[in-house]
PDB file of N, CA and C in Angstrom:
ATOM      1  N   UNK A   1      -8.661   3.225   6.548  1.00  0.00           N
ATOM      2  CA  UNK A   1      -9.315   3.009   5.279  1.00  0.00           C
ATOM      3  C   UNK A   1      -9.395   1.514   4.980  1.00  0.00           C
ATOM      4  N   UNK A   2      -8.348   0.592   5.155  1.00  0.00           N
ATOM      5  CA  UNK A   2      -8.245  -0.496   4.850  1.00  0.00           C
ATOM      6  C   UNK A   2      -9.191  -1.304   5.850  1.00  0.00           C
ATOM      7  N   UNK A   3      -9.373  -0.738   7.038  1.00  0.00           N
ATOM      8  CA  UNK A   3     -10.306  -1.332   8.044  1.00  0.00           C
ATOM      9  C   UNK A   3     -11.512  -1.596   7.500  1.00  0.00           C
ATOM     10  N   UNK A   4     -12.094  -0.331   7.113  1.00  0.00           N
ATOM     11  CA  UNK A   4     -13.698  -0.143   6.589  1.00  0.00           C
ATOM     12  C   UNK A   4     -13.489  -0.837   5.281  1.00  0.00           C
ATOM     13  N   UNK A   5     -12.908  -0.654   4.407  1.00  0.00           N
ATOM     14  CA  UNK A   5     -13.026  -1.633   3.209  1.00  0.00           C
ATOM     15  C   UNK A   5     -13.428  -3.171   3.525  1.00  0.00           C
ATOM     16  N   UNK A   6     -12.624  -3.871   4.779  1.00  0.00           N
ATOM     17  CA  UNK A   6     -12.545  -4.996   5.325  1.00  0.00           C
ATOM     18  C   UNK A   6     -13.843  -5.430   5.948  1.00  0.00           C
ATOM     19  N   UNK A   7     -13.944  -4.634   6.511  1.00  0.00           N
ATOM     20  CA  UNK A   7     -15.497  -4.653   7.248  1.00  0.00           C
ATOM     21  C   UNK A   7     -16.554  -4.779   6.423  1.00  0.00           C
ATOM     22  N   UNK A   8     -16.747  -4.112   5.385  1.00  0.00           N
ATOM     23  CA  UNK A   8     -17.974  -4.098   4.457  1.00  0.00           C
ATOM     24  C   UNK A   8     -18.238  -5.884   4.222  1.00  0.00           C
ATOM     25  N   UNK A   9     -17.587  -6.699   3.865  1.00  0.00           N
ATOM     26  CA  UNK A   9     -17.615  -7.826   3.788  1.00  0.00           C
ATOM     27  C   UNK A   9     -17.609  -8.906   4.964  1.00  0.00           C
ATOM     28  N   UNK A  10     -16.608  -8.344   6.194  1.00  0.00           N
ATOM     29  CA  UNK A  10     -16.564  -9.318   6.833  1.00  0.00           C
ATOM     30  C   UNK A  10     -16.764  -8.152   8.806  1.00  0.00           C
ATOM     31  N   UNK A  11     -17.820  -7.862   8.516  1.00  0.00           N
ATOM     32  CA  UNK A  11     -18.133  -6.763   9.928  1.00  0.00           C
ATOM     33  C   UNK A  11     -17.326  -7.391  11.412  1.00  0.00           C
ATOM     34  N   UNK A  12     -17.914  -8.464  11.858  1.00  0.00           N
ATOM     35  CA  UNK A  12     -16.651  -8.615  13.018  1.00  0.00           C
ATOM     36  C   UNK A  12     -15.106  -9.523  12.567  1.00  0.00           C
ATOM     37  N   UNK A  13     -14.610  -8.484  12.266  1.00  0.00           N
ATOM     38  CA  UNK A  13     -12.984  -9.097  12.211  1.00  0.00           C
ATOM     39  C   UNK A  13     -12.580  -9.577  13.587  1.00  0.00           C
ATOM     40  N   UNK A  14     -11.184 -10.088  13.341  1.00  0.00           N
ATOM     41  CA  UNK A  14     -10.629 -10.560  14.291  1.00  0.00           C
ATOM     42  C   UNK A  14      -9.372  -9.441  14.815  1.00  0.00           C
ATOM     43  N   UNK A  15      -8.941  -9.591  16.019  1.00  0.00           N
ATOM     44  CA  UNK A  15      -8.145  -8.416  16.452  1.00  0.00           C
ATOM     45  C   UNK A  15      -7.152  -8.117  15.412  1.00  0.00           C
ATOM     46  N   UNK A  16      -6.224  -9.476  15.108  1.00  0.00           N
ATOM     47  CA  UNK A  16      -5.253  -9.359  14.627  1.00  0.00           C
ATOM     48  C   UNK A  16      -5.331  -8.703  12.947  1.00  0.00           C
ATOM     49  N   UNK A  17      -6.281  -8.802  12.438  1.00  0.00           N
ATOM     50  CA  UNK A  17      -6.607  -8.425  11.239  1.00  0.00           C
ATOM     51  C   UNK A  17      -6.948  -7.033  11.235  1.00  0.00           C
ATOM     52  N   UNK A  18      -7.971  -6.714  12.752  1.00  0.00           N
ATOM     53  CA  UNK A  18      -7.906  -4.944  12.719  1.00  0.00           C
ATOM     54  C   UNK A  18      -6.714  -4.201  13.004  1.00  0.00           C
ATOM     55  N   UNK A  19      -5.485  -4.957  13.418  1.00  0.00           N
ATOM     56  CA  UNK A  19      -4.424  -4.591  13.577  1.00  0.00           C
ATOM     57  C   UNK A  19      -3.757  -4.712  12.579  1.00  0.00           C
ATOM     58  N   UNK A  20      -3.938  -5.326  11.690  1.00  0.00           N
ATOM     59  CA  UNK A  20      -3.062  -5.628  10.353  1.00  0.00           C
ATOM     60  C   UNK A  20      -3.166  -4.330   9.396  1.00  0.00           C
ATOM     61  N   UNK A  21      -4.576  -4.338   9.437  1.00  0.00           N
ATOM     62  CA  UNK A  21      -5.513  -3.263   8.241  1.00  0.00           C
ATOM     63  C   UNK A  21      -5.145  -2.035   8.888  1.00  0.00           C
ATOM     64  N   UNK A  22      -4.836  -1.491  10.340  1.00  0.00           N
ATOM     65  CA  UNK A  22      -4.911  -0.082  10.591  1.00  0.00           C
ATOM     66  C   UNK A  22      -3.288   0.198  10.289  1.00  0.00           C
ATOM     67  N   UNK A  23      -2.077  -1.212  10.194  1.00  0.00           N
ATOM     68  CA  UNK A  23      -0.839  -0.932   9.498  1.00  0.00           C
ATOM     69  C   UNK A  23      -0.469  -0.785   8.021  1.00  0.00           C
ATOM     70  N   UNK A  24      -1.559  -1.444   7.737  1.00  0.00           N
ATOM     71  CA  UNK A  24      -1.527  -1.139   6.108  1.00  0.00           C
ATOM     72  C   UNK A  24      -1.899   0.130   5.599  1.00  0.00           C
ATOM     73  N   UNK A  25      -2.879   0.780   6.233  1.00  0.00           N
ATOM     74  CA  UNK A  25      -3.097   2.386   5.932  1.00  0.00           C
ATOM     75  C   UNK A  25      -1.829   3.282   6.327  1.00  0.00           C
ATOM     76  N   UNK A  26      -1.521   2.754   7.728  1.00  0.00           N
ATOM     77  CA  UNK A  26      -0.361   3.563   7.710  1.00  0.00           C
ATOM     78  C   UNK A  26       1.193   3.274   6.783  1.00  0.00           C
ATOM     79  N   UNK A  27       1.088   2.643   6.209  1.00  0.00           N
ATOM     80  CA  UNK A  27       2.104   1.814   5.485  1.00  0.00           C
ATOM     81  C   UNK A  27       1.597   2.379   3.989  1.00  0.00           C
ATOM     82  N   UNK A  28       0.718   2.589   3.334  1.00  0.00           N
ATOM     83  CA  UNK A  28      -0.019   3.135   2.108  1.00  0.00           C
ATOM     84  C   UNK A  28       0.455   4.656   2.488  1.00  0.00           C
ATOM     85  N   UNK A  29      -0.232   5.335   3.522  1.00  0.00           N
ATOM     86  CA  UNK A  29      -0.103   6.648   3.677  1.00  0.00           C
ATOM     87  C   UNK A  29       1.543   7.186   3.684  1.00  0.00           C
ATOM     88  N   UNK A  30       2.201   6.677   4.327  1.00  0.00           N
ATOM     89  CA  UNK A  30       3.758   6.794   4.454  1.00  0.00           C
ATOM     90  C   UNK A  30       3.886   6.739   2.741  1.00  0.00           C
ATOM     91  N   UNK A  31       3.801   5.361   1.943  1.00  0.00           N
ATOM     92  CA  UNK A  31       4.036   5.529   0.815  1.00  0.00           C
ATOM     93  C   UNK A  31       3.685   6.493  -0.479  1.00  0.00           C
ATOM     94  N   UNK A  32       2.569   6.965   0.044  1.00  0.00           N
ATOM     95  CA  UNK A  32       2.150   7.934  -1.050  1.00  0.00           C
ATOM     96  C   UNK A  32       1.973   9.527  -0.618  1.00  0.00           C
ATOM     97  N   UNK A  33       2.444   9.824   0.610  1.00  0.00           N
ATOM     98  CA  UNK A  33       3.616  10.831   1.099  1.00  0.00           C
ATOM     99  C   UNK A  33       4.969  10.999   0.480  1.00  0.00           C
ATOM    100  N   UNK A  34       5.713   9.812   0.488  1.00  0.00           N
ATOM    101  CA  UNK A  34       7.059   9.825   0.190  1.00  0.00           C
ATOM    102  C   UNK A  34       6.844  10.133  -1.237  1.00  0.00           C
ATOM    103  N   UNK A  35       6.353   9.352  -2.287  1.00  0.00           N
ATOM    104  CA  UNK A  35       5.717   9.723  -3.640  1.00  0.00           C
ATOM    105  C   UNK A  35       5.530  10.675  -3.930  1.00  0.00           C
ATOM    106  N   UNK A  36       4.582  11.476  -3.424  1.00  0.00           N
ATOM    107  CA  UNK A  36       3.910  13.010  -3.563  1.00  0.00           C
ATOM    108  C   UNK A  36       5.026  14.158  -3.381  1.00  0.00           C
ATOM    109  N   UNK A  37       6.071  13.285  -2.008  1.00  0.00           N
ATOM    110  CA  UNK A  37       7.078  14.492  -1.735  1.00  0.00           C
ATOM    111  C   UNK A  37       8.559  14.338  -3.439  1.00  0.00           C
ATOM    112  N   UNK A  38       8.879  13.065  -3.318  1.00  0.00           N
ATOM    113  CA  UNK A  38       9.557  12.654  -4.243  1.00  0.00           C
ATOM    114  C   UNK A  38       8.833  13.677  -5.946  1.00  0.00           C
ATOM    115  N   UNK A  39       7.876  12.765  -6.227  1.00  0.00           N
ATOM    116  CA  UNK A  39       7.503  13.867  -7.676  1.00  0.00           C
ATOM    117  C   UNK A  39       7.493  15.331  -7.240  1.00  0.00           C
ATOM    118  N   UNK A  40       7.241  15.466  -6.535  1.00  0.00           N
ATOM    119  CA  UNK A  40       7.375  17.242  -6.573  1.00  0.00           C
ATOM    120  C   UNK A  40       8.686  18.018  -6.244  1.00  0.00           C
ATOM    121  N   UNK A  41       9.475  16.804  -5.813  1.00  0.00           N
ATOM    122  CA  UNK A  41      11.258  17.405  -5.939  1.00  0.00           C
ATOM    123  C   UNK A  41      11.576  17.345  -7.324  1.00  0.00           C
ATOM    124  N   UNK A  42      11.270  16.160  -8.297  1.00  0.00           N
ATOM    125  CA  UNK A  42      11.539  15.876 -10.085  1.00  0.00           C
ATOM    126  C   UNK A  42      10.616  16.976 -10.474  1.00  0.00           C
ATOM    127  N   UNK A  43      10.100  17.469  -9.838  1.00  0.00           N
ATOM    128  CA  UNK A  43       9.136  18.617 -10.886  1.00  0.00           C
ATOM    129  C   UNK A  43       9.812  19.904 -10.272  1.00  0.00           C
ATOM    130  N   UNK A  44      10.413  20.283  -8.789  1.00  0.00           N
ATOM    131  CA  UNK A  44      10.868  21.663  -8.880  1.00  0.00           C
ATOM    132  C   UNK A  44      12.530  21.605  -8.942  1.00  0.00           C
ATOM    133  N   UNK A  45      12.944  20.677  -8.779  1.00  0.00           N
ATOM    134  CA  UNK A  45      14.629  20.851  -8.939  1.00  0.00           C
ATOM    135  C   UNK A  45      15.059  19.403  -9.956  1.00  0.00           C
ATOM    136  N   UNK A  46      14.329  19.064 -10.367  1.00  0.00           N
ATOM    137  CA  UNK A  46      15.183  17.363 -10.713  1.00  0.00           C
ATOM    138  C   UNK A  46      15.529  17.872 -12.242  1.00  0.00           C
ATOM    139  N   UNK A  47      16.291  17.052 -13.081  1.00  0.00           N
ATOM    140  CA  UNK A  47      15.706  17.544 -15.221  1.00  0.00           C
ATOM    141  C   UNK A  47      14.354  16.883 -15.441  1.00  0.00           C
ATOM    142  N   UNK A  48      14.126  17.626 -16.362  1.00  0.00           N
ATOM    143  CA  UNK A  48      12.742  16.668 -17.060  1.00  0.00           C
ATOM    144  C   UNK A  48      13.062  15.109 -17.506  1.00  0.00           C
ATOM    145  N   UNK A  49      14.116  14.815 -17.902  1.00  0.00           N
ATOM    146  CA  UNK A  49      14.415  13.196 -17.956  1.00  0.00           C
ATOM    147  C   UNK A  49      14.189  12.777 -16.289  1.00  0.00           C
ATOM    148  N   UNK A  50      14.630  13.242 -15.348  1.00  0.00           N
ATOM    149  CA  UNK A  50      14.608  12.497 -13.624  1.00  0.00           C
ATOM    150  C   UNK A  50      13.248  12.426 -13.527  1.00  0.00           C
ATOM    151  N   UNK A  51      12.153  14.233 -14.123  1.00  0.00           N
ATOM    152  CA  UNK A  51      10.951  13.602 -13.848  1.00  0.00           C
ATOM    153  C   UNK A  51      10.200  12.627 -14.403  1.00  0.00           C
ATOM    154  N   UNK A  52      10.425  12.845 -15.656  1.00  0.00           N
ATOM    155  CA  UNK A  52      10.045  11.397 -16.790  1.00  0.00           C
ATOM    156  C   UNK A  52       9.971   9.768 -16.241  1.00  0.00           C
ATOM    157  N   UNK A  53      11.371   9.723 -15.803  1.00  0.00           N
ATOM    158  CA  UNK A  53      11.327   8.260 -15.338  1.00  0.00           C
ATOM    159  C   UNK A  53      11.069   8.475 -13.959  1.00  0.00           C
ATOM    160  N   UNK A  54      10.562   8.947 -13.221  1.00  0.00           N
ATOM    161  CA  UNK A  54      10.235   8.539 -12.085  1.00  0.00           C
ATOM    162  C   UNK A  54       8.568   8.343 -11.826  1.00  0.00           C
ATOM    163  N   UNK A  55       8.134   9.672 -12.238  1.00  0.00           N
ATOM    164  CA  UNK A  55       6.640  10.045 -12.311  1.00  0.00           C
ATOM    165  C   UNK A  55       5.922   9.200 -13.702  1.00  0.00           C
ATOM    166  N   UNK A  56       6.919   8.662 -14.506  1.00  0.00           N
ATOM    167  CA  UNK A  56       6.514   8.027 -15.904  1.00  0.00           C
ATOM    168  C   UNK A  56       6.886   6.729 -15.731  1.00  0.00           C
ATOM    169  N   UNK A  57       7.352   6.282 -15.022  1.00  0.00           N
ATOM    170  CA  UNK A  57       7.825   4.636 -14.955  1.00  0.00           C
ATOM    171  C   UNK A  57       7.720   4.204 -13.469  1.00  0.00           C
ATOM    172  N   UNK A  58       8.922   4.726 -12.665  1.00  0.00           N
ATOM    173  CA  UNK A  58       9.367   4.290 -11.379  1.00  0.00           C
ATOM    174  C   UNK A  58       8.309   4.459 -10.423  1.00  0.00           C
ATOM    175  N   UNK A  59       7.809   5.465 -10.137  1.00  0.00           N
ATOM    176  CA  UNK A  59       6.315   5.685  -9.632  1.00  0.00           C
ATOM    177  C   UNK A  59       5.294   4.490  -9.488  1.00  0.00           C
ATOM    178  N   UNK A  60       4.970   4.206 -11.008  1.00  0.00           N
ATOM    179  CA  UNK A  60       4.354   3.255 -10.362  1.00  0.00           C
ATOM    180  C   UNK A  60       4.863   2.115 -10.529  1.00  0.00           C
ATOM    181  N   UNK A  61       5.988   1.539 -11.192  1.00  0.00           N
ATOM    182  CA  UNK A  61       6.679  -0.044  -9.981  1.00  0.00           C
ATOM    183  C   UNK A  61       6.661  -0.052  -8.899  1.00  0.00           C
ATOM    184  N   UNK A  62       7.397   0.920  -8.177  1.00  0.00           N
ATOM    185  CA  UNK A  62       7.020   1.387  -7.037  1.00  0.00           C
ATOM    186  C   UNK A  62       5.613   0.553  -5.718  1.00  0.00           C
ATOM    187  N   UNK A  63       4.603   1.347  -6.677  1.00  0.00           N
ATOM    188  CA  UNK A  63       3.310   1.303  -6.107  1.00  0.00           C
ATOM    189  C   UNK A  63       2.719  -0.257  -6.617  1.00  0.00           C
ATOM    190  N   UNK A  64       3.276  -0.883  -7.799  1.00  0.00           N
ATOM    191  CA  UNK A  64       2.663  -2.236  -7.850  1.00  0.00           C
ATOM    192  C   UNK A  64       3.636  -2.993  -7.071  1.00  0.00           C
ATOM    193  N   UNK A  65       4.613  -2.829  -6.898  1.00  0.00           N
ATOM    194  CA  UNK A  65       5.276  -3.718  -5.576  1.00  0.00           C
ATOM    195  C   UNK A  65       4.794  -3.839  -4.313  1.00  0.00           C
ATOM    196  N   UNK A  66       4.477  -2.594  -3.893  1.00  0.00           N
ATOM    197  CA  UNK A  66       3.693  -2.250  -2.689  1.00  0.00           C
ATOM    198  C   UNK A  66       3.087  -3.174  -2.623  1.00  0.00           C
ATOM    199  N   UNK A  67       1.639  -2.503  -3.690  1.00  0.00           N
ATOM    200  CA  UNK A  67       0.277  -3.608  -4.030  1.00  0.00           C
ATOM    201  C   UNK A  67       0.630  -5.361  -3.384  1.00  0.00           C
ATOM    202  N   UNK A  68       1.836  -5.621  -4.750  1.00  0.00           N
ATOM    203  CA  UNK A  68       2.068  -6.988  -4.584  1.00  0.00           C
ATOM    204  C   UNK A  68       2.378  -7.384  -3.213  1.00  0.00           C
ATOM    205  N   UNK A  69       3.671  -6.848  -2.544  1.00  0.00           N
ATOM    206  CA  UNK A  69       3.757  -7.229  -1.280  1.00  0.00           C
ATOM    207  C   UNK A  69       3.006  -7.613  -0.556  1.00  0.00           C
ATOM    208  N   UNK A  70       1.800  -5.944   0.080  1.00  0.00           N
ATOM    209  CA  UNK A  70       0.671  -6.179   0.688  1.00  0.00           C
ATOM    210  C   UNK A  70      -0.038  -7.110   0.268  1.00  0.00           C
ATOM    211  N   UNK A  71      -0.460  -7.595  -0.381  1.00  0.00           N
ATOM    212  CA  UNK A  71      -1.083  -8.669  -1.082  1.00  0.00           C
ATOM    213  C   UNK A  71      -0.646 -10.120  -0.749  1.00  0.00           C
ATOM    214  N   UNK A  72       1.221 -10.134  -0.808  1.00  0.00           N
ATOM    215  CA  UNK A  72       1.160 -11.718  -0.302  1.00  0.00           C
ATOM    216  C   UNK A  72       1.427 -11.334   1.390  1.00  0.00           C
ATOM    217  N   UNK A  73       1.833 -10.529   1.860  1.00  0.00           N
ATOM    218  CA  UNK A  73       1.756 -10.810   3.635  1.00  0.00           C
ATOM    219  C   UNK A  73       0.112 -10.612   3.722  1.00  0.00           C
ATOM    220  N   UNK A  74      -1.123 -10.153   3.105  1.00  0.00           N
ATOM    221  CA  UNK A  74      -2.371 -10.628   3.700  1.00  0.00           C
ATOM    222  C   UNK A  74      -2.490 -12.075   3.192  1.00  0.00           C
ATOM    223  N   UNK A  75      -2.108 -12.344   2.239  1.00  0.00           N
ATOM    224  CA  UNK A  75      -2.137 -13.986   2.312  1.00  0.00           C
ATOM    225  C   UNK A  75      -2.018 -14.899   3.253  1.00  0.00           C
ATOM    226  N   UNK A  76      -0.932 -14.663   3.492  1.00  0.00           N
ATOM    227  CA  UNK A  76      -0.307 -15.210   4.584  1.00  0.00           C
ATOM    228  C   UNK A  76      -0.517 -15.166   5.903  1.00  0.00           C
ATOM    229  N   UNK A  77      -0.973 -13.929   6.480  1.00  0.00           N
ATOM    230  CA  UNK A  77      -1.512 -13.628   7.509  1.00  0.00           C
ATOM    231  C   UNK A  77      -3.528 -14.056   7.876  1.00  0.00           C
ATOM    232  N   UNK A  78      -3.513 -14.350   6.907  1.00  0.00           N
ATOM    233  CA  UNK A  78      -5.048 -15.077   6.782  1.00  0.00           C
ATOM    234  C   UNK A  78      -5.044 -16.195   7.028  1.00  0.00           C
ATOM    235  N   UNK A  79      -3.765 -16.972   6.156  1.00  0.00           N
ATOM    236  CA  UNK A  79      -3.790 -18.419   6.250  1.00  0.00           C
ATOM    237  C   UNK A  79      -3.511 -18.937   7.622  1.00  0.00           C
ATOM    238  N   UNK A  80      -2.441 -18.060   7.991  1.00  0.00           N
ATOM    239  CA  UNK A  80      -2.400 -18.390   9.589  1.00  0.00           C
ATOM    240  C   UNK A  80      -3.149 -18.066  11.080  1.00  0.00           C
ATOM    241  N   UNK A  81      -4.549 -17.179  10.039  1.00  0.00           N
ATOM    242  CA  UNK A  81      -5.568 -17.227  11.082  1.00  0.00           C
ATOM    243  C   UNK A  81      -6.948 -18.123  10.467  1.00  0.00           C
ATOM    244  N   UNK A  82      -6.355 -19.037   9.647  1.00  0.00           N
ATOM    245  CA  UNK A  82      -7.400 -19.767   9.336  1.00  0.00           C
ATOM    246  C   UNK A  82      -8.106 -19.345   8.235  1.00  0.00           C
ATOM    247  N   UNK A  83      -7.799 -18.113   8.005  1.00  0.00           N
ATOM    248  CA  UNK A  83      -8.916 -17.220   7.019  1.00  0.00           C
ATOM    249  C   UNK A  83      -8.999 -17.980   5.749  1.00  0.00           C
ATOM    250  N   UNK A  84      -8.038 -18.918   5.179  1.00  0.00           N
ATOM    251  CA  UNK A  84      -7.251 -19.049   3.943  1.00  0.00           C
ATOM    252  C   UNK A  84      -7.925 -18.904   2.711  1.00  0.00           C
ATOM    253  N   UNK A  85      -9.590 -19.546   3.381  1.00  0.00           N
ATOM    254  CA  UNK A  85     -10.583 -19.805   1.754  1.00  0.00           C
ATOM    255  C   UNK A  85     -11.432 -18.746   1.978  1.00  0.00           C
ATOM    256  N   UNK A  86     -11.570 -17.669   2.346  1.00  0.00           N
ATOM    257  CA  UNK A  86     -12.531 -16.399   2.772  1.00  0.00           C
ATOM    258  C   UNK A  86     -12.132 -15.997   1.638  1.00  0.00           C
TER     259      UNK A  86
END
């Protein structure tokens, strides 16, 4: 997914970047597996307070950390292929 998003803008990537983008899907997908499996343990065995803060708060810190992370290792991984001002 992250490939084709990438592509729309910039069609021949460079290896290392189609290698970057096909880890980031798998790195997204793992995460919102674990998520999906996690809320649905707070919804069939957890209390309604465990599901509250997890599915109501923790959930998505969670997912904006992700975001953020991914966000500064493509930084970084651009800058060191030159990409920096793309």
């Amino acid at each position: 997914v992250a490939e084709r998003i990438a592509r729309l803008g910039y069609p021949d990537l460079p290896i290392e970047i189609v290698t970057y983008t096909r880890k980031v899907t798998q790195a997204w997908c793992v995460f919102f597996g674990a998520n999906a499996l996690t809320a649905l343990w707070t919804a069939v065995w957890g209390s309604d307070e465990v599901w509250f803060y997890y599915n109501g708060i923790i959930a998505y810190l969670l997912a904006g950390l992700m975001f953020t992370g991914e966000w500064l290792l493509r930084r970084r991984l651009l800058r060191s292929l030159g990409w920096g001002s793309r």
